[in-house]
C-alpha atoms as a PDB file:
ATOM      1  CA  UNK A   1     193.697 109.381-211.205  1.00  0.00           C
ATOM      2  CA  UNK A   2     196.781 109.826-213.127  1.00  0.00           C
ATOM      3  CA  UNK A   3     197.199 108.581-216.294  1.00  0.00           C
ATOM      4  CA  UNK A   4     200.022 105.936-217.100  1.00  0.00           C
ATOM      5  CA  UNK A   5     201.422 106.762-220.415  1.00  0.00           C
ATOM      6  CA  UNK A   6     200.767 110.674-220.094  1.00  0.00           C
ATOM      7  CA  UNK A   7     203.011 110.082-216.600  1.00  0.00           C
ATOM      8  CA  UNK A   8     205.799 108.040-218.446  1.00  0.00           C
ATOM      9  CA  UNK A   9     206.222 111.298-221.216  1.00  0.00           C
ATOM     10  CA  UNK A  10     206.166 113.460-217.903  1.00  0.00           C
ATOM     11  CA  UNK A  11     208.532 111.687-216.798  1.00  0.00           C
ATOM     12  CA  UNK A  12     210.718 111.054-219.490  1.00  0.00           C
ATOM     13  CA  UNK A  13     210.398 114.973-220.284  1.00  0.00           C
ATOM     14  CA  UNK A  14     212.450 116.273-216.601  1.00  0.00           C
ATOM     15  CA  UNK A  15     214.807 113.027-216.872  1.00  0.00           C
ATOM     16  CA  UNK A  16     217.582 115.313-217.162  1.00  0.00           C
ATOM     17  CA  UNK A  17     216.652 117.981-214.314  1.00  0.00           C
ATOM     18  CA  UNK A  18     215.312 115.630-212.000  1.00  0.00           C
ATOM     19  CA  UNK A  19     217.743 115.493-209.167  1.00  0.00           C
ATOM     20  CA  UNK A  20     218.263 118.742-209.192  1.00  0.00           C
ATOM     21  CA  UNK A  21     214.583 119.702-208.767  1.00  0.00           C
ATOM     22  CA  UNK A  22     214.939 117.601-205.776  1.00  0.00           C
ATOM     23  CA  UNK A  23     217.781 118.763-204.319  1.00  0.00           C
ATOM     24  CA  UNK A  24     216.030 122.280-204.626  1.00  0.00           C
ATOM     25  CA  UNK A  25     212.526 121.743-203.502  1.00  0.00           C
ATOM     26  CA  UNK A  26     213.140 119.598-200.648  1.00  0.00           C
ATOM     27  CA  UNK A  27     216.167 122.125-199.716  1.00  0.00           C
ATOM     28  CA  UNK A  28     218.480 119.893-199.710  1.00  0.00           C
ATOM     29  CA  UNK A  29     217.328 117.461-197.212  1.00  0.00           C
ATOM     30  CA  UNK A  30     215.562 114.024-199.582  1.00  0.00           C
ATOM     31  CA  UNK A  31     219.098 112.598-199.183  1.00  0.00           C
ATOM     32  CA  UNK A  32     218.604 112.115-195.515  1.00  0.00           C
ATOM     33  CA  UNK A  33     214.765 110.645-195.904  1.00  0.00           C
ATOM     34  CA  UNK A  34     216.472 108.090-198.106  1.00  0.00           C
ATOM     35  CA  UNK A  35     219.124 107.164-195.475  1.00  0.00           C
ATOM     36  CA  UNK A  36     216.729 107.050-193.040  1.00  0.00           C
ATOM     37  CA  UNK A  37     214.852 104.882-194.952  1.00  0.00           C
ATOM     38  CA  UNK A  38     217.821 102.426-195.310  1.00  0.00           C
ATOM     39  CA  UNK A  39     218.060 102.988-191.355  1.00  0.00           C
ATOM     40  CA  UNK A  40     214.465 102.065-190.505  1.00  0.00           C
ATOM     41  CA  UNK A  41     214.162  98.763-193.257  1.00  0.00           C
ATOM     42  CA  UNK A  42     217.438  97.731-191.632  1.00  0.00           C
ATOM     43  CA  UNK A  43     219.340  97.050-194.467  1.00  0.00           C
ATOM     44  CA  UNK A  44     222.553  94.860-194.979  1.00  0.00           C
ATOM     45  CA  UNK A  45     224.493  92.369-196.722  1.00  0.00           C
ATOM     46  CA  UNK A  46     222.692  89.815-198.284  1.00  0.00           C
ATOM     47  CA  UNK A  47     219.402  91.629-198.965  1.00  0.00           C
ATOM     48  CA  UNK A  48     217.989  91.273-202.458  1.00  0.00           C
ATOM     49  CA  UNK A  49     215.851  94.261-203.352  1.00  0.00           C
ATOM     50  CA  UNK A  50     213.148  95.615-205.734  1.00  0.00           C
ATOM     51  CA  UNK A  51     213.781  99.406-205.972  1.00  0.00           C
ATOM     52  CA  UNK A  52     210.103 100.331-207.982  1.00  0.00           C
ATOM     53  CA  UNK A  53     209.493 103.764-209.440  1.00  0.00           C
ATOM     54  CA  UNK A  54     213.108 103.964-209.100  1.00  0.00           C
ATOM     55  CA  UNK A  55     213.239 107.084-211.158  1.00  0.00           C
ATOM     56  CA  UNK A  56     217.321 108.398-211.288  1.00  0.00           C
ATOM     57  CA  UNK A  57     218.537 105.799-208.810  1.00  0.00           C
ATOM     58  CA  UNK A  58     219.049 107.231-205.816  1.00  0.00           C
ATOM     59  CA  UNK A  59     217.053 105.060-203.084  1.00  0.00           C
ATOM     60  CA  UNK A  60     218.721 101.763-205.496  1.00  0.00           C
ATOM     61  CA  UNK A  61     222.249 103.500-204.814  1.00  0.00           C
ATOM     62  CA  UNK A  62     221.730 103.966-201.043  1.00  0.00           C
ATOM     63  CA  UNK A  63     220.095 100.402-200.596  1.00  0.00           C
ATOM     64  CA  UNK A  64     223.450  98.570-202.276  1.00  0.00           C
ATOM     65  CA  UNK A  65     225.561 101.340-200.743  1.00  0.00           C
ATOM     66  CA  UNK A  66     224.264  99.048-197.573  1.00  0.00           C
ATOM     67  CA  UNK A  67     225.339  95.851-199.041  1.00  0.00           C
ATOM     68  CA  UNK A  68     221.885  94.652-200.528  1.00  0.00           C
ATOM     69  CA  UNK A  69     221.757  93.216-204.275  1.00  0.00           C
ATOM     70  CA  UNK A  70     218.963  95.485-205.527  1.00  0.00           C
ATOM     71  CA  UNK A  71     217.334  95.375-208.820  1.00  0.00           C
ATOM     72  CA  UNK A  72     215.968  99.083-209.630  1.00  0.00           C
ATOM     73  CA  UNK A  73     212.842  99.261-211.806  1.00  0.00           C
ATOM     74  CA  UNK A  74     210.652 101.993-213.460  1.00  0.00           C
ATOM     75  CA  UNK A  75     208.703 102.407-216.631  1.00  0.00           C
ATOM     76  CA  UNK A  76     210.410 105.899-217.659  1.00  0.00           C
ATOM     77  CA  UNK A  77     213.226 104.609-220.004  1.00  0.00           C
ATOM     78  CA  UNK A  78     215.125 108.179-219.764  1.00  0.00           C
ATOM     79  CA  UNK A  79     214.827 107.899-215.779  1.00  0.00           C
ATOM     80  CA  UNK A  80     216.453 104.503-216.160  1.00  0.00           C
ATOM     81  CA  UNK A  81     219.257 105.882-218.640  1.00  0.00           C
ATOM     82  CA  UNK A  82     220.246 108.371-215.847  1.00  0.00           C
ATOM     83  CA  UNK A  83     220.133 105.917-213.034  1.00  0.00           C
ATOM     84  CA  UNK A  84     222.560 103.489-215.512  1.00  0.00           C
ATOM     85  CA  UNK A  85     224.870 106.515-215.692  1.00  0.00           C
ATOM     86  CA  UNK A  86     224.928 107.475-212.007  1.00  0.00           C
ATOM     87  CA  UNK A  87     226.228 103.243-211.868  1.00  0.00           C
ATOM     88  CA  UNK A  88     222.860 101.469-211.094  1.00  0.00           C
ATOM     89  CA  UNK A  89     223.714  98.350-212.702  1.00  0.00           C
ATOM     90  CA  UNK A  90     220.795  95.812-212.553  1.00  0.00           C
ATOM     91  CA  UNK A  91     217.777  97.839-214.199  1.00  0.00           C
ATOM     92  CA  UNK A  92     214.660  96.475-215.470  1.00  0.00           C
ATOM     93  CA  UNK A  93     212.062  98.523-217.976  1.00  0.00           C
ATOM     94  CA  UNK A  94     208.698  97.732-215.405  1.00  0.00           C
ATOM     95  CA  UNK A  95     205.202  98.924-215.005  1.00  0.00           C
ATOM     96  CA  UNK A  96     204.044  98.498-211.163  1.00  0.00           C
ATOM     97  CA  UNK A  97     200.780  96.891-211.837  1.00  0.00           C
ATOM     98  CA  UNK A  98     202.309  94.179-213.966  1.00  0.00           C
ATOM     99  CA  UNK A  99     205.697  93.661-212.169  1.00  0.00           C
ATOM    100  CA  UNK A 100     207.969  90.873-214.709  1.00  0.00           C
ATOM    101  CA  UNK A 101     209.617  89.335-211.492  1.00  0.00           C
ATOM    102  CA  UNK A 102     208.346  85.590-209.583  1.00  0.00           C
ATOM    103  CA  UNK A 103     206.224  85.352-206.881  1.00  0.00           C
ATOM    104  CA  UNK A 104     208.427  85.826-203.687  1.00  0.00           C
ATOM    105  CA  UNK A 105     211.982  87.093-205.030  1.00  0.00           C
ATOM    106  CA  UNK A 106     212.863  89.363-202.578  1.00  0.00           C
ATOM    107  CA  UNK A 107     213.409  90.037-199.302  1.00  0.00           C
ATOM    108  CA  UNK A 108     212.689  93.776-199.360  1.00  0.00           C
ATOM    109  CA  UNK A 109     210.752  96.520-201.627  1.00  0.00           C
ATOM    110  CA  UNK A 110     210.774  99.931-201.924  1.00  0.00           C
ATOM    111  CA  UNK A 111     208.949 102.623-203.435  1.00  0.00           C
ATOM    112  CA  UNK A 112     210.316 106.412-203.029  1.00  0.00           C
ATOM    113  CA  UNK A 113     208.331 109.155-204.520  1.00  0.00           C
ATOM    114  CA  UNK A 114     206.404 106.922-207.151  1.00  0.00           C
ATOM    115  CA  UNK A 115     203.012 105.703-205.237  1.00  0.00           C
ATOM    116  CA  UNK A 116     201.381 108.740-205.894  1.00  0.00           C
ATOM    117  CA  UNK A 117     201.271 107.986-209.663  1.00  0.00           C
ATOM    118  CA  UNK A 118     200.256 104.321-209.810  1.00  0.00           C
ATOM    119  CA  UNK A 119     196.942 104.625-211.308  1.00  0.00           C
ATOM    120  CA  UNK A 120     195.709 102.088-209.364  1.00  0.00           C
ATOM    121  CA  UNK A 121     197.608 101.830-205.812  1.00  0.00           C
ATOM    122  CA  UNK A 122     195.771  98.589-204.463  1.00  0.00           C
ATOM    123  CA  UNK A 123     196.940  96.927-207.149  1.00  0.00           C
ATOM    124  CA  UNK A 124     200.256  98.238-207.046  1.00  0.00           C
ATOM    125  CA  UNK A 125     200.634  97.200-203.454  1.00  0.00           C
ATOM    126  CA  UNK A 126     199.363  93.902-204.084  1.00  0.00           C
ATOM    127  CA  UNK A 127     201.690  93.645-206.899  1.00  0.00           C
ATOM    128  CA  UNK A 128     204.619  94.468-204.225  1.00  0.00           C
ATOM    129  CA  UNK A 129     203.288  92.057-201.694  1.00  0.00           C
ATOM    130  CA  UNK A 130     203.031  89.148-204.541  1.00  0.00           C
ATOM    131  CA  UNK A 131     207.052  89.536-205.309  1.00  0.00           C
ATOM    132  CA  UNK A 132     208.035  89.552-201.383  1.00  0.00           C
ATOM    133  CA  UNK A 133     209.221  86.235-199.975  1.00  0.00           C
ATOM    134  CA  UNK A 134     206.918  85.628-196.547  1.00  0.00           C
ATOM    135  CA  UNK A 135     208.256  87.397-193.923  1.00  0.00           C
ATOM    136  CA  UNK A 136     209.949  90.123-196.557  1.00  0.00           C
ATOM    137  CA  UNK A 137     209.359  94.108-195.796  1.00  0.00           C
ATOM    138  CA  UNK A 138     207.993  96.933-197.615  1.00  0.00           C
ATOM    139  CA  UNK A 139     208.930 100.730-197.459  1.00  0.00           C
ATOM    140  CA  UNK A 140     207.109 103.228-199.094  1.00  0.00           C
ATOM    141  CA  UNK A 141     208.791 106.488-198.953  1.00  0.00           C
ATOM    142  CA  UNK A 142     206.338 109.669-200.045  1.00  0.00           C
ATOM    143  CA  UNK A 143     205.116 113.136-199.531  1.00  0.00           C
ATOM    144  CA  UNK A 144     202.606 113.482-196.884  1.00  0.00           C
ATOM    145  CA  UNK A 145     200.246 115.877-195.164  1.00  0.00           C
ATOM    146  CA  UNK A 146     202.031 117.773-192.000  1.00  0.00           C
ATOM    147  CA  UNK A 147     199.726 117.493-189.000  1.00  0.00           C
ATOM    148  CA  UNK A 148     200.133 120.758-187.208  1.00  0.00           C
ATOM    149  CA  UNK A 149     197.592 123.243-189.092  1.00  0.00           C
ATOM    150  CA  UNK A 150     199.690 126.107-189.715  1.00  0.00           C
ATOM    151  CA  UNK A 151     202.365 124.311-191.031  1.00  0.00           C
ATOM    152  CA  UNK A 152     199.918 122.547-192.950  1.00  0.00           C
ATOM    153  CA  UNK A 153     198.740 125.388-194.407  1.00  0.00           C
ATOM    154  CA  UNK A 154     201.930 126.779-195.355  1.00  0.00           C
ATOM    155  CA  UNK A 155     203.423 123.577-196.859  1.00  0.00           C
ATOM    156  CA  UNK A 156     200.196 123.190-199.037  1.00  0.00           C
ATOM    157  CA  UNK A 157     200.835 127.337-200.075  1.00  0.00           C
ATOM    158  CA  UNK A 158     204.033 125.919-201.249  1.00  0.00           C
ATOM    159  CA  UNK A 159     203.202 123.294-202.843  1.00  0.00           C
ATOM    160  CA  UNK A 160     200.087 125.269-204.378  1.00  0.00           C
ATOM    161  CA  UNK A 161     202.274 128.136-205.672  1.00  0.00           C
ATOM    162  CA  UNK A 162     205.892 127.867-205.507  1.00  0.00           C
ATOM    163  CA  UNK A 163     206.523 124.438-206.825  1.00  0.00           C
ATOM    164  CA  UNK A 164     204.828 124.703-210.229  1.00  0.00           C
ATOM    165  CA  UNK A 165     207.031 127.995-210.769  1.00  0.00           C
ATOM    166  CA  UNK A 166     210.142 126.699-209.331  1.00  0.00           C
ATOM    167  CA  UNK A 167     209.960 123.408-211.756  1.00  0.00           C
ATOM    168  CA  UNK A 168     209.466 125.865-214.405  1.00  0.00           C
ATOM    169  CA  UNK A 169     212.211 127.692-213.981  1.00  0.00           C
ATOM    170  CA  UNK A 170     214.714 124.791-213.768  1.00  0.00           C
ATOM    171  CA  UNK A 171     212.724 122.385-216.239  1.00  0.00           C
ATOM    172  CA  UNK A 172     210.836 124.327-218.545  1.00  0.00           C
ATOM    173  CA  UNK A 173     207.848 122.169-217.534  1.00  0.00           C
ATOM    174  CA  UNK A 174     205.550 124.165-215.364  1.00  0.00           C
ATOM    175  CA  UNK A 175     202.734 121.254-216.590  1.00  0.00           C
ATOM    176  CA  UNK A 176     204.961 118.247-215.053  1.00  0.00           C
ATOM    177  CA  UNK A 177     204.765 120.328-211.510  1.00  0.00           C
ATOM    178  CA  UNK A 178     201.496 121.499-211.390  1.00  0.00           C
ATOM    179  CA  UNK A 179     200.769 117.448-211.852  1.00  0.00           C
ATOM    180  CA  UNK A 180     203.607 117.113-208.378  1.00  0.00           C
ATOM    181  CA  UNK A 181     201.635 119.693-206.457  1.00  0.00           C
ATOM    182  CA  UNK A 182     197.950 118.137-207.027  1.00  0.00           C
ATOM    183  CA  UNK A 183     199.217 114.593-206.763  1.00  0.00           C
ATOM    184  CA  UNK A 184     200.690 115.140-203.859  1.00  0.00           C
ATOM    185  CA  UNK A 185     198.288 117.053-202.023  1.00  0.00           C
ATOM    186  CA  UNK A 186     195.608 114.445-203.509  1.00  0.00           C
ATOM    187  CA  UNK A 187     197.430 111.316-201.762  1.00  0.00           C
ATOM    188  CA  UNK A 188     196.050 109.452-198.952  1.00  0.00           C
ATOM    189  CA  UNK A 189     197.073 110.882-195.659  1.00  0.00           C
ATOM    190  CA  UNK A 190     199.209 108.916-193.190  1.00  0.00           C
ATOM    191  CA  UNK A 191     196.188 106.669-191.420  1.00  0.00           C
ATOM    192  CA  UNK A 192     194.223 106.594-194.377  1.00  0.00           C
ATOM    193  CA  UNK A 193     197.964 104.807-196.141  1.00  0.00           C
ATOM    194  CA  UNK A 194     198.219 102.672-193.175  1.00  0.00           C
ATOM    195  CA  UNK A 195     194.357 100.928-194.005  1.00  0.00           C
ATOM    196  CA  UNK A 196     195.451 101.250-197.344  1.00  0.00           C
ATOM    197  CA  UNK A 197     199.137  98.813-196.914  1.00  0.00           C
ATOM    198  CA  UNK A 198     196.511  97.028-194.593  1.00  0.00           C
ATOM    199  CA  UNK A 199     193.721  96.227-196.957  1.00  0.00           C
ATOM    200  CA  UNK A 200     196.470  95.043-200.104  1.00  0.00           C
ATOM    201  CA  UNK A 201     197.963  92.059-197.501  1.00  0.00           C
ATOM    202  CA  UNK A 202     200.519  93.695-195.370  1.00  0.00           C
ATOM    203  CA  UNK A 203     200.772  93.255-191.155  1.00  0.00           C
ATOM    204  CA  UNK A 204     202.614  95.210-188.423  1.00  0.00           C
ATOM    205  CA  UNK A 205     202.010  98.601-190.911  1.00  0.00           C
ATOM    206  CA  UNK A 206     203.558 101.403-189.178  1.00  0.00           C
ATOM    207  CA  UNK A 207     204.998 105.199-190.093  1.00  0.00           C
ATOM    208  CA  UNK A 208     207.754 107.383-189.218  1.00  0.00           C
ATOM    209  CA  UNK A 209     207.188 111.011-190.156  1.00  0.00           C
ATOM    210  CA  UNK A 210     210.269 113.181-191.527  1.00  0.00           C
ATOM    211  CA  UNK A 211     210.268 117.150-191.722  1.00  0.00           C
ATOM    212  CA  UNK A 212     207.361 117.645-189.444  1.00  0.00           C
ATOM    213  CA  UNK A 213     205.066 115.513-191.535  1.00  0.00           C
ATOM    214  CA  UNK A 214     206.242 116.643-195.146  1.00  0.00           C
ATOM    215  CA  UNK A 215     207.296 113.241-195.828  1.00  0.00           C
ATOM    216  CA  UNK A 216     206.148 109.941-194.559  1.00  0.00           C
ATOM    217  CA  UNK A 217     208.076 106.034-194.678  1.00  0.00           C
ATOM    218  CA  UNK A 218     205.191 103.325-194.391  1.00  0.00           C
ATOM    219  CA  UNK A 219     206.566 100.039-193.493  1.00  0.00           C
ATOM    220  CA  UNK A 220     205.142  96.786-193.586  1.00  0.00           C
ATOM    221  CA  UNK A 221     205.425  92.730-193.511  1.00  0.00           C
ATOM    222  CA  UNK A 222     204.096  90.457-196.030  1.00  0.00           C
ATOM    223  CA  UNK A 223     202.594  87.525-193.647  1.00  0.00           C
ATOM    224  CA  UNK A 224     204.706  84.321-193.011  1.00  0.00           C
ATOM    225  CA  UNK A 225     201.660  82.818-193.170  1.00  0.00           C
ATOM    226  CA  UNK A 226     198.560  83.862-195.568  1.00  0.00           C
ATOM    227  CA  UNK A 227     195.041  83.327-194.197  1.00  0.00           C
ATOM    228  CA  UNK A 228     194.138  80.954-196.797  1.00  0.00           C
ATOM    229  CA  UNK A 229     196.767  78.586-196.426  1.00  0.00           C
ATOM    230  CA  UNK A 230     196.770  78.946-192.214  1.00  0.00           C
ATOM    231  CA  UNK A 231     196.124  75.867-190.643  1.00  0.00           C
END
């Protein structure tokens, strides 16, 4: 289980090579995940969204690129300063697990690349289901485990061995990928995610798969109607 504060200093340490560590270990292709992601929530004018773990601002810039008011959070203060420079405007210094927003603000949250490090994700979830209005959607876009074995097996030799030393290279912080390599291949795998979104509140949970399985977009509703307060 990862450890909040010793994330945050992780975090705040590759601030300033982050996007480009994307760019190059997803070869060029997160860009697309995050458009598709816009595709599959459906979003327009007139959505107001929570953008959590929103690290450099990327998924916030594509959401509002769509015409939705989004308010971009995340507790790494240097990820934030780089996501004001790239012209995120509404950004908010938040921990997951204790989100500073009112029950049912918005109509839509997302989460790209940040589940993984929650140290608790239940109560992250539940967090993210508390601040949807009834009816609102979740998407949580993140790294998953390909199906097919022998790409499988190959993707987790990459992630094993060539993403530590590529994130060295470029960051100088072998330590901060190591952590990306075992988180993600220590995530719940696409079903077990789906029981997960289930078990924290959320119906009609579903998954599309991008790059053969490498990355995964859960979706989900927060009930119209809770089961306590169902007639």
């Amino acid at each position: 289980m990862p450890v909040a504060g010793e994330v945050r200093g992780m975090f705040d340490a590759i601030a300033g090579r982050y996007d480009l560590l994307n760019r190059v270990l997803s070869l060029g292709t997160d860009h697309s995940w995050r458009r598709r992601t816009c595709d599959a929530l459906e979003v327009g004018p007139g959505c107001f969204a929570a953008d959590l773990c929103c690290g450099t601002g990327d998924l916030a810039l594509a959401l509002e690129a769509r015409g939705a008011r989004v308010v971009a959070a995340d507790f790494s203060r240097k990820m934030l300063a780089v996501a004001a420079r790239k012209g995120v405007t509404r950004l908010a210094e938040a921990d997951c697990l204790r989100l500073p927003f009112r029950d049912a603000s918005f109509d839509l949250v997302t989460v790209a690349f940040g589940a993984r490090n929650l140290t608790d994700l239940g109560t992250g979830l539940r967090e993210m289901r508390r601040v949807l209005k009834p009816g609102g959607r979740i998407g949580v876009l993140e790294f998953a485990c390909p199906p097919g074995p022998i790409f499988r097996r190959l993707y987790m030799a990459y992630l094993r061995w060539a993403v530590p030393s590529i994130g060295a290279a470029i960051s100088g912080r072998r330590s901060a990928y190591t952590y990306l390599s075992t988180s993600i291949r220590g995530f719940p795998d696409q079903p077990r995610m789906r029981e997960i979104l289930a078990e924290a509140g959320f119906d009609k949970v579903r998954h599309l798969d991008f790059a053969r399985g490498i990355a995964a977009l859960y979706l989900g509703d927060r009930p119209v109607t809770s089961p306590s307060t169902a007639p």
